[in-house]
C-alpha atoms as a PDB file:
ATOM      1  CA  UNK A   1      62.673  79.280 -68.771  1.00  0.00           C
ATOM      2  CA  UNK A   2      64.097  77.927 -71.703  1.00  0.00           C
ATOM      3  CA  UNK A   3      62.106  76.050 -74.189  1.00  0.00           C
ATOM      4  CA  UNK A   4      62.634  72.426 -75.381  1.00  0.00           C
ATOM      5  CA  UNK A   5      63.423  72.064 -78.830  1.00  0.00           C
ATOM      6  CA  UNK A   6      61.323  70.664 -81.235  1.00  0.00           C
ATOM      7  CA  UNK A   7      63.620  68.239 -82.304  1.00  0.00           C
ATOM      8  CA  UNK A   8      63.576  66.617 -79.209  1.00  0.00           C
ATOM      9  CA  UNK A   9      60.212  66.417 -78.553  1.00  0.00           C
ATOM     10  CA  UNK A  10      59.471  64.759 -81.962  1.00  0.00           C
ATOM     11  CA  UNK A  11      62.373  62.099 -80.998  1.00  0.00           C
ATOM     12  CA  UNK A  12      60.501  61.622 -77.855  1.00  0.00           C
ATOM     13  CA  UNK A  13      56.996  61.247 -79.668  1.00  0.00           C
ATOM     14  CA  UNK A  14      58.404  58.812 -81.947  1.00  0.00           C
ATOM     15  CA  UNK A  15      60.366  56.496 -78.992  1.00  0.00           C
ATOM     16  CA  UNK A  16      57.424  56.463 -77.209  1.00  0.00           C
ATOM     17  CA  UNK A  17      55.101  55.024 -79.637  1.00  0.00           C
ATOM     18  CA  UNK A  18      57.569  53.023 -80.823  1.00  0.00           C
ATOM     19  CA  UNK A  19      58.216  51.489 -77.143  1.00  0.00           C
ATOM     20  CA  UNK A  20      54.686  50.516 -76.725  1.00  0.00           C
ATOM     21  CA  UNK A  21      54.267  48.597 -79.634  1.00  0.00           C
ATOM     22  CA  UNK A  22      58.098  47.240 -79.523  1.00  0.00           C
ATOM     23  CA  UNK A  23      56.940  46.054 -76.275  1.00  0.00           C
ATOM     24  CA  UNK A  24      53.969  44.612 -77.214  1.00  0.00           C
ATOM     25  CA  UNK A  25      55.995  43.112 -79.741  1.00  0.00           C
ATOM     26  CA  UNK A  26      58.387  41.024 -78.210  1.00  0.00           C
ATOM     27  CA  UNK A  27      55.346  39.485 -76.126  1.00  0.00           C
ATOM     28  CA  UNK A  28      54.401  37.586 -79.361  1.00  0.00           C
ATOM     29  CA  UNK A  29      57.622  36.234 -80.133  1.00  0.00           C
ATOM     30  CA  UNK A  30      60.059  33.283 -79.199  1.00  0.00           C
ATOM     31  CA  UNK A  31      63.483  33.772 -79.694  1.00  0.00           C
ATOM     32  CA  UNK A  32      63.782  36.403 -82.551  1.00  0.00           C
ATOM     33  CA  UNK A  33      61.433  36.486 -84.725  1.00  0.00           C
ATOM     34  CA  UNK A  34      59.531  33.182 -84.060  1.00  0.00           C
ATOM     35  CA  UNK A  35      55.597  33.693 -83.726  1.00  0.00           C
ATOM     36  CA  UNK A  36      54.864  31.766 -80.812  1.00  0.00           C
ATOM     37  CA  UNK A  37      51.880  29.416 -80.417  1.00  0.00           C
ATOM     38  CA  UNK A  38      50.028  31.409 -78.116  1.00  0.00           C
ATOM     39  CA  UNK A  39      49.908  34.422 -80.312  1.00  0.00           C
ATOM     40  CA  UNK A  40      48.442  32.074 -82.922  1.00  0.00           C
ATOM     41  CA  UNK A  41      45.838  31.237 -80.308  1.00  0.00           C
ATOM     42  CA  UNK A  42      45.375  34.902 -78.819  1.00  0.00           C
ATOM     43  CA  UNK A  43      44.550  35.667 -82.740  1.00  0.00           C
ATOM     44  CA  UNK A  44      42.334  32.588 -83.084  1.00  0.00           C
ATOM     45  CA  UNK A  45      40.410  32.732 -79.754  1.00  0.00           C
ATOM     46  CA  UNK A  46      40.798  36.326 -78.179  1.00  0.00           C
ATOM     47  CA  UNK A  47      41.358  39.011 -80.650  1.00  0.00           C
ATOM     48  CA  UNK A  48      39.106  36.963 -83.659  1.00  0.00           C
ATOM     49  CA  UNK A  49      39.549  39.858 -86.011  1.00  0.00           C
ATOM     50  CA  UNK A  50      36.487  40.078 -89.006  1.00  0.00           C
ATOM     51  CA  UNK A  51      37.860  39.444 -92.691  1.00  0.00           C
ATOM     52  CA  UNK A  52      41.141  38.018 -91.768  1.00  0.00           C
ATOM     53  CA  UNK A  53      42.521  34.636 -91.297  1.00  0.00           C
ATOM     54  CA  UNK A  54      43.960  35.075 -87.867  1.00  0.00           C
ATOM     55  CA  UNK A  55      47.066  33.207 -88.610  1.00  0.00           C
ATOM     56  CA  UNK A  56      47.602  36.040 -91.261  1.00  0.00           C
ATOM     57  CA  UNK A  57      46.598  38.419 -88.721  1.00  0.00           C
ATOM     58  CA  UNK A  58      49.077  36.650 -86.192  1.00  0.00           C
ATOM     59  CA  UNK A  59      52.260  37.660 -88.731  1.00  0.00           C
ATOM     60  CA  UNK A  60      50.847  40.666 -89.988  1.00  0.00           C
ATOM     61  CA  UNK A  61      50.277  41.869 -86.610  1.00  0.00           C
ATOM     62  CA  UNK A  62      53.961  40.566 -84.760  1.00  0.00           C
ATOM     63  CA  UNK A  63      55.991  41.624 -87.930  1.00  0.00           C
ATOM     64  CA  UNK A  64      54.437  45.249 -88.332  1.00  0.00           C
ATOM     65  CA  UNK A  65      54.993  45.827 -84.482  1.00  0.00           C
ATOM     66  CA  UNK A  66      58.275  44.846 -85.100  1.00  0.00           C
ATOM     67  CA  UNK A  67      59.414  46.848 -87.933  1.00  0.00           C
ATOM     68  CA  UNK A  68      57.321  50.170 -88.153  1.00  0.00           C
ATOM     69  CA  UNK A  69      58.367  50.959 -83.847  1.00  0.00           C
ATOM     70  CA  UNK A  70      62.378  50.742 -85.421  1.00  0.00           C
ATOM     71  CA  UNK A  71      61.045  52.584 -88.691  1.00  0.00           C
ATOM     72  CA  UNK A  72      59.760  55.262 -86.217  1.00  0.00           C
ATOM     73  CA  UNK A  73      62.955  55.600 -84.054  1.00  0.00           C
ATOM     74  CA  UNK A  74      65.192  55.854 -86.598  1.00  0.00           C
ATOM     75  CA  UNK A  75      62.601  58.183 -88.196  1.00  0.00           C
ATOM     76  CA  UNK A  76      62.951  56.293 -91.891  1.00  0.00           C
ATOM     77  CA  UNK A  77      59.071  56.901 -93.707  1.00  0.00           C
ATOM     78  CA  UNK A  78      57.697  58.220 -90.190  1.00  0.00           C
ATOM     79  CA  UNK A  79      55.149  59.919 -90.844  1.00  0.00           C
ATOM     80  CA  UNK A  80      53.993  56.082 -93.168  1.00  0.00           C
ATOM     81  CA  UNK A  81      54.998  54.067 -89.877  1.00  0.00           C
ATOM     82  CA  UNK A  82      52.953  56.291 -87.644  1.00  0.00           C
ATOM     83  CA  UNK A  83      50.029  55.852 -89.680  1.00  0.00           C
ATOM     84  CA  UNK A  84      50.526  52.274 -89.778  1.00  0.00           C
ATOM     85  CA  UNK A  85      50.326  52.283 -85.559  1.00  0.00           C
ATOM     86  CA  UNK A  86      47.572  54.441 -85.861  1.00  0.00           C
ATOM     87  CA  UNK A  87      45.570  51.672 -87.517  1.00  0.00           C
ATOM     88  CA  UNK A  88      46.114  48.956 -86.128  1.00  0.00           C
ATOM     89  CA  UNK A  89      45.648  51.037 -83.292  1.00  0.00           C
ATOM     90  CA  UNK A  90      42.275  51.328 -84.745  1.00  0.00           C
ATOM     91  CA  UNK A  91      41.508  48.139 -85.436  1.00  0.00           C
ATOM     92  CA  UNK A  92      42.573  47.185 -81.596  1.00  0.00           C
ATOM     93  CA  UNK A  93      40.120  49.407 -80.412  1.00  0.00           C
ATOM     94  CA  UNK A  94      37.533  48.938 -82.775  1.00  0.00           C
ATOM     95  CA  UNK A  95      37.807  44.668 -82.813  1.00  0.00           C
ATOM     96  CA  UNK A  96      39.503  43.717 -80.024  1.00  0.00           C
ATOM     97  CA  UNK A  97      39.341  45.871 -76.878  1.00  0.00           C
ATOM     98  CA  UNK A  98      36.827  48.558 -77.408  1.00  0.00           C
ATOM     99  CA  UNK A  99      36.208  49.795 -74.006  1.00  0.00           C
ATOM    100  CA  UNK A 100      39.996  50.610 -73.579  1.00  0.00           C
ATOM    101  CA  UNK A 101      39.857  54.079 -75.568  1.00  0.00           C
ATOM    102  CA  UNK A 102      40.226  56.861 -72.389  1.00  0.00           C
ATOM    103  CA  UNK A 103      42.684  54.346 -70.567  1.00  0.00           C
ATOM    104  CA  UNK A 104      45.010  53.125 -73.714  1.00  0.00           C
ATOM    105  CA  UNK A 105      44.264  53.837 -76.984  1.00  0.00           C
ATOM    106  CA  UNK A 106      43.526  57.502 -76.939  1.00  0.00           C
ATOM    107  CA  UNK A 107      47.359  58.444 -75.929  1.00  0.00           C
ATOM    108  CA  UNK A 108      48.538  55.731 -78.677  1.00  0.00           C
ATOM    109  CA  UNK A 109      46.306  58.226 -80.936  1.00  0.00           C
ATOM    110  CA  UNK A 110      47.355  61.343 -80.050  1.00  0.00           C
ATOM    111  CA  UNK A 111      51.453  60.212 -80.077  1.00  0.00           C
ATOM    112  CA  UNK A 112      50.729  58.874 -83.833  1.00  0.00           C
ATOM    113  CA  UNK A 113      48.857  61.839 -84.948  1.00  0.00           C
ATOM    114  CA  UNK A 114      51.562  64.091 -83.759  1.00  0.00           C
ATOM    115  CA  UNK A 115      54.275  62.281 -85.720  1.00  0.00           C
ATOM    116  CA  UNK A 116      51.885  62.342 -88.744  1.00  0.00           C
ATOM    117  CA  UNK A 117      51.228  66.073 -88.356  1.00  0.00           C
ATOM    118  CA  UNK A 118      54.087  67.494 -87.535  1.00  0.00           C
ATOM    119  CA  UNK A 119      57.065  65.010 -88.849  1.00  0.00           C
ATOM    120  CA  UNK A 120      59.875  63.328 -87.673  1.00  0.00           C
ATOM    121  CA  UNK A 121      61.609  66.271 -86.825  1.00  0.00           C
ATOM    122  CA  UNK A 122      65.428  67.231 -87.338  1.00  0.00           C
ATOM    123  CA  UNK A 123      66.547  64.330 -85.253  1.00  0.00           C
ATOM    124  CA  UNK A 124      65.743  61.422 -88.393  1.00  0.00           C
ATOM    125  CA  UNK A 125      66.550  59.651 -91.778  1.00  0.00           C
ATOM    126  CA  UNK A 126      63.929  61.633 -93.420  1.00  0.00           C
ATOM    127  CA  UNK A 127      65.354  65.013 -92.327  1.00  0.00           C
ATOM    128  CA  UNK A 128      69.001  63.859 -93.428  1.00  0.00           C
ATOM    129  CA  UNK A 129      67.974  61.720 -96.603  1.00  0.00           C
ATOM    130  CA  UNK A 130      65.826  65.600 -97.422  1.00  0.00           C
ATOM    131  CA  UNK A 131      68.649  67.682 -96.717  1.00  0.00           C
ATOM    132  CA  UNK A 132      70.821  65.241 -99.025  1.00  0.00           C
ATOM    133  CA  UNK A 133      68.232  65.046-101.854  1.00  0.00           C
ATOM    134  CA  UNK A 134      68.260  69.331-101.679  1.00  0.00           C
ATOM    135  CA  UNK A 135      72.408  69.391-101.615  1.00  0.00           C
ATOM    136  CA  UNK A 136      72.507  67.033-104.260  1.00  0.00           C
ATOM    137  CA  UNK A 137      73.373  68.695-107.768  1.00  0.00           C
ATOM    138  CA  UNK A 138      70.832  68.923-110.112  1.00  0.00           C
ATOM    139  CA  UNK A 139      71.397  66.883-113.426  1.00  0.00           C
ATOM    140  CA  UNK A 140      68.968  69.162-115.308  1.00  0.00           C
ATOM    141  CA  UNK A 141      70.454  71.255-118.504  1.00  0.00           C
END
């Protein structure tokens, strides 16, 4: 049996986080990029996160699920982006639904802590921009 490259499985680690909060996402948006009003409410009356204004929470939270999910397909700063799921997969679980660990959150865990652990892969930005950055001539006398 042949074995699946690790390349591939990193891709596949990084699309699938990336599709569950892209998802997630789009739910909080009209049009584009327009928050919509009941994200503003969900923020205000559901999710009522401690030390944040939830209006700042509402863009914080639509924005960042928004950018880091294409950050991690394209695998630009991945290992920054999946650490950036991870907590606000925290603070989900911790704030908002904490008895949703086994069911939800632990799988979001474990997909982000295997991009943080083991990289992007060979399949990214970060792999080309590092083999660029080594081919690059060195400038040094």
């Amino acid at each position: 049996m042949s074995q699946i490259p690790q390349a591939v499985v990193q891709l596949a680690m990084r699309g699938g986080l990336a599709g569950i909060f892209w998802s997630s996402a789009r739910t909080k948006v009209e049009g584009l990029l327009t928050v919509s009003e009941n994200t503003f409410f969900l923020f205000e009356e559901e999710y009522r996160l401690p030390f944040v204004d939830p209006e700042i929470a509402a863009y914080l939270a639509t924005y960042a699920e928004h950018l880091l999910p294409i950050m991690l397909v394209l695998g630009l700063a991945t290992r920054l982006s999946a650490l950036g799921l991870f907590v606000m997969t925290l603070t989900i679980q911790i704030f908002v639904y904490p008895d949703a660990f086994l069911s939800t959150h632990f799988g979001w865990f474990a997909l982000a802590l295997g991009i943080m652990a083991y990289g992007p892969g060979k399949l990214s930005l970060d792999a080309l921009l590092d083999r660029q950055t080594k081919l690059a001539p060195s400038n040094q006398s």
